[in-house]
N, C-alpha and C. Protein backbone atom coordinates (compact mmCIF):
# COMPACT_ATOMS: atom_id res chain seq x y z
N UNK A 1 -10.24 21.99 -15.27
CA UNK A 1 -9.51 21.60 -14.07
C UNK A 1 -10.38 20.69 -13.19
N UNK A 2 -11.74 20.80 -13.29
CA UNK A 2 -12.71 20.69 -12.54
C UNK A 2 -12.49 18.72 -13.30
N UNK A 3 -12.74 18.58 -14.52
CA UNK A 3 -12.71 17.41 -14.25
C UNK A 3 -11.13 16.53 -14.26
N UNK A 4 -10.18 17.06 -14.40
CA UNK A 4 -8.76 16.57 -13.76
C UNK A 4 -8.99 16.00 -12.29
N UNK A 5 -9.76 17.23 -11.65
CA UNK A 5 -9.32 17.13 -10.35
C UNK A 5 -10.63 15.56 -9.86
N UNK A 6 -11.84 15.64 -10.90
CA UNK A 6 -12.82 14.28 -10.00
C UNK A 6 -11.76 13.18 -10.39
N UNK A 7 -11.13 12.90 -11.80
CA UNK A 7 -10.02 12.10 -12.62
C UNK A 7 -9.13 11.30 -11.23
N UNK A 8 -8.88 12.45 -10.60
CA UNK A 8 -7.99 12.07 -9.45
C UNK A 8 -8.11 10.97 -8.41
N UNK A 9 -9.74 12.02 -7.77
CA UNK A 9 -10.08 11.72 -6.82
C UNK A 9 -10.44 10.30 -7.22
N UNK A 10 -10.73 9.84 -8.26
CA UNK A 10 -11.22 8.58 -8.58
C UNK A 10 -10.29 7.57 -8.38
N UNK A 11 -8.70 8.31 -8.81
CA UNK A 11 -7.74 7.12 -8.84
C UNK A 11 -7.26 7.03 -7.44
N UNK A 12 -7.33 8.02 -6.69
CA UNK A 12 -7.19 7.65 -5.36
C UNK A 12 -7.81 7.04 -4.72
N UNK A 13 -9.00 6.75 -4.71
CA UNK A 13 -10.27 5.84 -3.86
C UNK A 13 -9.90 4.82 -4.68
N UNK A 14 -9.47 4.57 -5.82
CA UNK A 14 -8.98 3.14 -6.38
C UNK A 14 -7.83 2.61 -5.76
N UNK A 15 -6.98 3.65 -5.82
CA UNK A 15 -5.59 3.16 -4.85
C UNK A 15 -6.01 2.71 -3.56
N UNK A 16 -6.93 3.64 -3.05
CA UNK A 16 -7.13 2.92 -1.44
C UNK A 16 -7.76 1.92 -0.96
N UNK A 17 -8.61 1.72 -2.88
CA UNK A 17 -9.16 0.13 -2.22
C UNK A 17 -8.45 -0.48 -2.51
N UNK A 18 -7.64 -0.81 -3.23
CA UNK A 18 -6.66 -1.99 -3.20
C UNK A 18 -5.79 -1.92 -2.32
N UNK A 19 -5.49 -0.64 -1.72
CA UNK A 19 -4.86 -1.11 -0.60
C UNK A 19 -5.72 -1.81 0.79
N UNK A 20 -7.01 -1.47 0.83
CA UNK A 20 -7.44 -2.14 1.57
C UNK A 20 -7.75 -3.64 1.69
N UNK A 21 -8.04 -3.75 -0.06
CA UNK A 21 -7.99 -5.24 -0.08
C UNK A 21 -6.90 -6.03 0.11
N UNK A 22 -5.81 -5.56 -0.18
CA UNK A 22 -4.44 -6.22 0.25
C UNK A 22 -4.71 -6.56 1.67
N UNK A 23 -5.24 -5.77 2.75
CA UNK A 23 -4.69 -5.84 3.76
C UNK A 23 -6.04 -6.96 4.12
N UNK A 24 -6.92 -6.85 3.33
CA UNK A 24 -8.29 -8.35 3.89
C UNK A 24 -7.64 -9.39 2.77
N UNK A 25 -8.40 -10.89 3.94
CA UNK A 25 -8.36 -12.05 3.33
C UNK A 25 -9.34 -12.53 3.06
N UNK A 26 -10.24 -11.68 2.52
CA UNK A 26 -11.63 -12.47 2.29
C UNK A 26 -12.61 -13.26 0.80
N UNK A 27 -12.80 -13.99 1.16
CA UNK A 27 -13.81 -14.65 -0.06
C UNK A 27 -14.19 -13.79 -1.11
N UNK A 28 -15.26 -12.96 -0.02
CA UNK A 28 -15.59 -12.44 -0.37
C UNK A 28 -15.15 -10.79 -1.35
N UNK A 29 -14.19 -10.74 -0.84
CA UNK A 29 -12.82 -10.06 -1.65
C UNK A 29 -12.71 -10.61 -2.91
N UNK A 30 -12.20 -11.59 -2.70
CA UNK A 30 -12.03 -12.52 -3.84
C UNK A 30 -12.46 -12.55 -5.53
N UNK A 31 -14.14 -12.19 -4.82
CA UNK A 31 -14.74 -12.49 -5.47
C UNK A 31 -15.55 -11.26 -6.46
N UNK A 32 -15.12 -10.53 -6.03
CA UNK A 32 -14.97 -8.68 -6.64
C UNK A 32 -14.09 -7.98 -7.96
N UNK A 33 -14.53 -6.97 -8.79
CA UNK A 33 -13.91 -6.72 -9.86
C UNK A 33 -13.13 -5.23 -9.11
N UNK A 34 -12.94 -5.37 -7.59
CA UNK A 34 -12.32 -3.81 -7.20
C UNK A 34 -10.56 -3.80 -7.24
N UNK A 35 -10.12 -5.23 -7.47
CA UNK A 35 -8.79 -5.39 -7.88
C UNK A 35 -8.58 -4.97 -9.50
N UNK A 36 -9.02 -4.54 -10.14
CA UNK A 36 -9.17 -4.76 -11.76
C UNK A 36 -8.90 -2.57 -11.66
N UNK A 37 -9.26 -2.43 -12.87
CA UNK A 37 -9.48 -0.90 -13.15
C UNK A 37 -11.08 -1.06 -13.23
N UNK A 38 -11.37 0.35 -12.77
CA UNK A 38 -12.88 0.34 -12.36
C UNK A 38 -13.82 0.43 -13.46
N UNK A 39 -13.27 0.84 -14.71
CA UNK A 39 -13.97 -0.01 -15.57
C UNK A 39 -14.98 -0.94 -16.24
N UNK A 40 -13.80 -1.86 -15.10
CA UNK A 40 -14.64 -3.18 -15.17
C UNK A 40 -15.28 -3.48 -14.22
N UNK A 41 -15.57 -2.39 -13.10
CA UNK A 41 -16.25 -2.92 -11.99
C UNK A 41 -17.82 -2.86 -12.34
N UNK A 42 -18.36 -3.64 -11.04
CA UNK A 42 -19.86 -3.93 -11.56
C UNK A 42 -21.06 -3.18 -10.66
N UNK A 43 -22.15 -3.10 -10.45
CA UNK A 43 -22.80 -2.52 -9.49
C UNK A 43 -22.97 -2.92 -8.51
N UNK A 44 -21.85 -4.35 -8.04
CA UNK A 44 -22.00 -5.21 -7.14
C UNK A 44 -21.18 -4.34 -6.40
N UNK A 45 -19.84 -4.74 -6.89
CA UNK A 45 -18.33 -3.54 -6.84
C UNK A 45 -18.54 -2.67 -6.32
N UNK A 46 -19.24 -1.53 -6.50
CA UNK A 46 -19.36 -0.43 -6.47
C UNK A 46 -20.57 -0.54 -4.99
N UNK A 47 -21.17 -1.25 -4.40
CA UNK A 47 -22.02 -1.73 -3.39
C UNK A 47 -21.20 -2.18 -2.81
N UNK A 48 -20.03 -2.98 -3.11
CA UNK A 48 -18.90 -3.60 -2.41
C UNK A 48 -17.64 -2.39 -1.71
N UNK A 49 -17.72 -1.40 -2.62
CA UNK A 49 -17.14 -0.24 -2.19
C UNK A 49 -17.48 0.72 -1.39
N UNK A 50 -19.18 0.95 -1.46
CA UNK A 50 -19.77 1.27 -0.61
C UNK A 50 -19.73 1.06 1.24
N UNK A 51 -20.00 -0.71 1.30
CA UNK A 51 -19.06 -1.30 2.66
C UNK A 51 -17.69 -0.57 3.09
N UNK A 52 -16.98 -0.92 2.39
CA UNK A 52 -15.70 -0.40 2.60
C UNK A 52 -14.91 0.81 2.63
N UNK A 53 -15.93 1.96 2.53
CA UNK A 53 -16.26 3.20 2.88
C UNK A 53 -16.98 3.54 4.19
N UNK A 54 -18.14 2.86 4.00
CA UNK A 54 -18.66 2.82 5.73
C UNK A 54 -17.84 2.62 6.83
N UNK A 55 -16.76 0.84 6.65
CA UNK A 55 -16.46 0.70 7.53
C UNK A 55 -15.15 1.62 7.79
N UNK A 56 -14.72 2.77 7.04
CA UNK A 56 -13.40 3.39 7.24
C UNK A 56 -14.23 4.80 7.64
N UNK A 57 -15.49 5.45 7.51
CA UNK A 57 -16.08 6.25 8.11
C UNK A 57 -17.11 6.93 8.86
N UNK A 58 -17.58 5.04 8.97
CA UNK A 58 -18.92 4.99 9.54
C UNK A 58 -20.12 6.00 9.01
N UNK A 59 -19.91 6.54 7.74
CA UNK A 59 -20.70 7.11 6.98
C UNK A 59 -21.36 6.46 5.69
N UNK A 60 -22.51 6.08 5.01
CA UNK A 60 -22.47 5.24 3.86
C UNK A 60 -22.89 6.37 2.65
N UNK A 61 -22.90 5.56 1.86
CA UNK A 61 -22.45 6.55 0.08
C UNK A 61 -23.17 5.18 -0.38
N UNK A 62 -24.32 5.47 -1.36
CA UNK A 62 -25.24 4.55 -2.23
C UNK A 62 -24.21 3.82 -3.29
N UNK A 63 -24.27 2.77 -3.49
CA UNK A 63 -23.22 2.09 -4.45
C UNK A 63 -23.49 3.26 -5.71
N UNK A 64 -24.85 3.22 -5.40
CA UNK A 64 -25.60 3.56 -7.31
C UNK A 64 -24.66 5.56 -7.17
N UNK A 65 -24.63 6.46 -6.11
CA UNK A 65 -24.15 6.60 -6.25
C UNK A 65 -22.45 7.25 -6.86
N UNK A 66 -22.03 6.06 -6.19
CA UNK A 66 -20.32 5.87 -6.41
C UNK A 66 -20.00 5.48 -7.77
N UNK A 67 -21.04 4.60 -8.29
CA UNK A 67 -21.03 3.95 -9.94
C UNK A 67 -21.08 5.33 -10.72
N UNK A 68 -21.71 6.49 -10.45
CA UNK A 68 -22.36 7.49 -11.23
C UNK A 68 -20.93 8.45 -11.42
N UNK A 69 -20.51 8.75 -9.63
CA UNK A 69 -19.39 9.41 -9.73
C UNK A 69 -18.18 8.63 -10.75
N UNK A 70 -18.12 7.44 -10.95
CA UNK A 70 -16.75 6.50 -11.86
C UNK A 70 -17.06 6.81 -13.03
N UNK A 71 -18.17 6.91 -13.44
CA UNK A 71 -18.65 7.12 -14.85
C UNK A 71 -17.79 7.37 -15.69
N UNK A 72 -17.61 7.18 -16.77
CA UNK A 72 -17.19 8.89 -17.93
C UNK A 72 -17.69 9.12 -18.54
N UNK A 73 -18.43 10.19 -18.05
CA UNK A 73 -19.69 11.17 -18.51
C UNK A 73 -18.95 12.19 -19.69
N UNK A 74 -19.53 12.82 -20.54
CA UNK A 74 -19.55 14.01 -21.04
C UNK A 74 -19.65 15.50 -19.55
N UNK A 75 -18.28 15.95 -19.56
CA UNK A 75 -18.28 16.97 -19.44
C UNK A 75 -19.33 17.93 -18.77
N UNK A 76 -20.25 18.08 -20.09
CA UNK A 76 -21.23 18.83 -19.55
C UNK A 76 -22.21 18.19 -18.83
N UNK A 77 -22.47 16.80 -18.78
CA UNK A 77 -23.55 16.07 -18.09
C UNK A 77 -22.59 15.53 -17.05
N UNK A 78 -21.74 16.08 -16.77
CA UNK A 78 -21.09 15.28 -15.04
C UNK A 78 -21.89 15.40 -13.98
N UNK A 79 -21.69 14.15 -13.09
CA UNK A 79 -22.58 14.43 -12.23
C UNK A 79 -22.06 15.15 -11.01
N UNK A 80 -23.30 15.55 -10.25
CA UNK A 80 -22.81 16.82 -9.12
C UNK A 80 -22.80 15.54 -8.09
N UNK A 81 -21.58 16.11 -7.33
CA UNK A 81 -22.13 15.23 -5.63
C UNK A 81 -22.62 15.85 -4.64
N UNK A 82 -23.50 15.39 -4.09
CA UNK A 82 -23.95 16.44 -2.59
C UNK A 82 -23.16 16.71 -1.50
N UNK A 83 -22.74 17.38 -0.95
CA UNK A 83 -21.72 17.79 -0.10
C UNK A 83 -21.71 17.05 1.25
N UNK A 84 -22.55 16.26 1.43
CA UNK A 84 -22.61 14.85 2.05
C UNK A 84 -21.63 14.11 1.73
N UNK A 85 -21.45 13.34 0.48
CA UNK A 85 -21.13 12.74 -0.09
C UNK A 85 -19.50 13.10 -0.41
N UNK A 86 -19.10 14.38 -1.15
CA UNK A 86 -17.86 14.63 -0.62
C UNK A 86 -17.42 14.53 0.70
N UNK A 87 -18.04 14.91 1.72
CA UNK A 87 -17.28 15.33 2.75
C UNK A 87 -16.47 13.73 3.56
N UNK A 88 -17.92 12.71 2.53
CA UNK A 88 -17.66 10.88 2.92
C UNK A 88 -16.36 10.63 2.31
N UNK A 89 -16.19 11.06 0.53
CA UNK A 89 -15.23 10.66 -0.10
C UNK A 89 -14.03 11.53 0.95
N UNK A 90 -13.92 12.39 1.34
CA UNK A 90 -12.46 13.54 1.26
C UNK A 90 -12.47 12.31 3.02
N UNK A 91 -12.92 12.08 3.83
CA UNK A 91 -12.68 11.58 5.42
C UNK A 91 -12.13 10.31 4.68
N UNK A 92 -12.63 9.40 3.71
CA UNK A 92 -12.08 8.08 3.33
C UNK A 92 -10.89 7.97 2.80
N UNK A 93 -10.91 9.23 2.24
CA UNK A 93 -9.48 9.51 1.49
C UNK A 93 -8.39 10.10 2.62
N UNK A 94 -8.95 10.18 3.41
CA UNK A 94 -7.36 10.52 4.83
C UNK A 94 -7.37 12.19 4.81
N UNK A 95 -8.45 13.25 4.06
CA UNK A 95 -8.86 14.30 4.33
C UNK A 95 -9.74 14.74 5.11
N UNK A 96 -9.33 16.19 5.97
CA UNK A 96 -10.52 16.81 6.62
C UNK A 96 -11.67 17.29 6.15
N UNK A 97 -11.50 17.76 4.99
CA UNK A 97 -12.59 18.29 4.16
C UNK A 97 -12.82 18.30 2.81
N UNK A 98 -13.60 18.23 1.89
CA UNK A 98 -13.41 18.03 0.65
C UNK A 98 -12.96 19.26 0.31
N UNK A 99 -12.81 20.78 0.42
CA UNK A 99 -12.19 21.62 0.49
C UNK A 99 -10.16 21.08 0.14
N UNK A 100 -10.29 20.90 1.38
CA UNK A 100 -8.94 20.48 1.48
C UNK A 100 -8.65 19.18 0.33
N UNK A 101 -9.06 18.44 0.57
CA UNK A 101 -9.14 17.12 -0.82
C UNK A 101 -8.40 17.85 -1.73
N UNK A 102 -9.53 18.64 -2.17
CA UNK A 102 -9.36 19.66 -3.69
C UNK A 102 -8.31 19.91 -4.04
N UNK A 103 -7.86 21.33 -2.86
CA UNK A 103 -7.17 22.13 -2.60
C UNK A 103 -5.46 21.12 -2.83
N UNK A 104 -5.23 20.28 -2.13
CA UNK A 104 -4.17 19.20 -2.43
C UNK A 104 -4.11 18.51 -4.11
N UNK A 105 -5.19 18.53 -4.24
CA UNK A 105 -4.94 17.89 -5.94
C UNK A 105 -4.81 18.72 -6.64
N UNK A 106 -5.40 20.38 -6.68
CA UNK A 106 -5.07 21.17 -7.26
C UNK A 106 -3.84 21.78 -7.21
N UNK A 107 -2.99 22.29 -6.07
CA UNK A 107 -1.45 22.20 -5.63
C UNK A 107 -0.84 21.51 -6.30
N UNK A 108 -1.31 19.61 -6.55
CA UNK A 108 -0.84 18.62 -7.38
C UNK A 108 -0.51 19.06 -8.89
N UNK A 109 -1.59 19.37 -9.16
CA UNK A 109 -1.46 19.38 -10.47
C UNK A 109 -0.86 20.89 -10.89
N UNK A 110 -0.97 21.89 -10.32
CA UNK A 110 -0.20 23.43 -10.65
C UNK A 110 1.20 22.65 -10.78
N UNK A 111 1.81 22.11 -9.70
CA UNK A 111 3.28 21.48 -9.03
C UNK A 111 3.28 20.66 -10.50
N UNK A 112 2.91 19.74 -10.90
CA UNK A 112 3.16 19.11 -12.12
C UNK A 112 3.61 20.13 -13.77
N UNK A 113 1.95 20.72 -13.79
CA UNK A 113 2.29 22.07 -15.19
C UNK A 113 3.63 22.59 -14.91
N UNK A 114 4.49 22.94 -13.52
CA UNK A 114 5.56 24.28 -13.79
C UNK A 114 6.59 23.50 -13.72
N UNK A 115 6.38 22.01 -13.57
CA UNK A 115 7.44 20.92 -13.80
C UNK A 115 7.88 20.48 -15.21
N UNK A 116 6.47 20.42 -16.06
CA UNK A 116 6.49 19.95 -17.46
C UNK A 116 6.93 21.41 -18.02
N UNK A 117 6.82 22.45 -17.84
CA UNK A 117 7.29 23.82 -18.31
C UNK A 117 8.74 23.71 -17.99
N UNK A 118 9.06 23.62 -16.78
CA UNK A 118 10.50 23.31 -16.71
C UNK A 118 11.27 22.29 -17.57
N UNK A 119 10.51 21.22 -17.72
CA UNK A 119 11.10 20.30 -18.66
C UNK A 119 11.29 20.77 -20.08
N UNK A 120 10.29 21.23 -20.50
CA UNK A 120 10.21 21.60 -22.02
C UNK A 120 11.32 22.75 -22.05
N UNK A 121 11.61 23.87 -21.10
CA UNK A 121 12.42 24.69 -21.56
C UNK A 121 14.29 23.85 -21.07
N UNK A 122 14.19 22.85 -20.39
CA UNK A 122 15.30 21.99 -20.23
C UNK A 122 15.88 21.35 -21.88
N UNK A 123 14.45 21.22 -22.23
CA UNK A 123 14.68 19.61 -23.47
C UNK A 123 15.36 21.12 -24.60
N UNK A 124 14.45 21.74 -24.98
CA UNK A 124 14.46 22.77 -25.98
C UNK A 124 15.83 23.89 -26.02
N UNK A 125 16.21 23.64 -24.86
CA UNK A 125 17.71 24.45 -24.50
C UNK A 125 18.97 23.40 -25.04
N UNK A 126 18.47 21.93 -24.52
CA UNK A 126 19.13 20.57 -24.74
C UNK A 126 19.46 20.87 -26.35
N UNK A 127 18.27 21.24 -26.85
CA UNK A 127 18.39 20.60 -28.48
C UNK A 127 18.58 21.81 -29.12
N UNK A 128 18.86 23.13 -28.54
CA UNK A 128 19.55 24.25 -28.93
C UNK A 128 21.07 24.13 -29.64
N UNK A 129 21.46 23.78 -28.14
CA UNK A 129 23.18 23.47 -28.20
C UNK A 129 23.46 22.20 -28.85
N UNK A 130 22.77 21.49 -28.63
CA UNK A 130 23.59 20.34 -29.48
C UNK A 130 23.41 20.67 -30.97
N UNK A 131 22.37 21.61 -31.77
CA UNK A 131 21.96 21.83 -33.43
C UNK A 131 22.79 23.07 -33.52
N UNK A 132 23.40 23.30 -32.11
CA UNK A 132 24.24 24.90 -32.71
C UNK A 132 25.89 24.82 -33.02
């Protein structure tokens, strides 16, 4: 669950930078791989993301880092963040606490499993009656 839930948090700080970049007109924007999937971003990117974290919490987070958290690590070698560092990601992300962060993606994803359970016993009832 544990790494679903960083999975998340990743695509959300992706969503929010592009929404932030939408909302700048800059060159220097421009000139960045943070429009792309992060992927392909570079250690510039990820220093570039850094800024744009500060300026939404007046707190900074080392590019090097934010690069470490994007990773895709093995599982067992994930990296830990210091509770500094969450508490930067969960305020950037429009949360009070990384607690709470969590706590919402995990809700997320329970709310999803008893949806796809619902579906499967929908489809499987579906294909009952119509083979009976």
């Amino acid at each position: 669950m544990k790494i679903l839930v960083r999975q998340l948090i990743v695509f959300k700080i992706q969503k929010k930078v592009h929404k932030l970049l939408k909302e700048q007109n800059s060159i220097k924007v421009e000139n960045t791989n943070l429009r792309n999937e992060h992927a392909n971003w570079t250690s510039g990117d990820f220093e570039y993301l850094s800024i744009l974290i500060h300026n939404q919490t007046k707190s900074k987070i080392n590019g090097a880092t934010l690069q470490q958290m994007f990773e895709k690590k093995d599982a067992q070698k994930q990296y830990i963040l210091q509770n500094k560092t969450k508490s930067i990601i969960a305020l950037f992300l429009g949360y009070p606490t990384w607690e709470a962060l969590e706590r919402y993606l995990i809700e997320l994803i329970m709310e999803a499993i008893v949806l796809d359970e619902k579906l499967e016993k929908q489809v499987i009832q579906m294909m009952t009656e119509q083979f009976s």
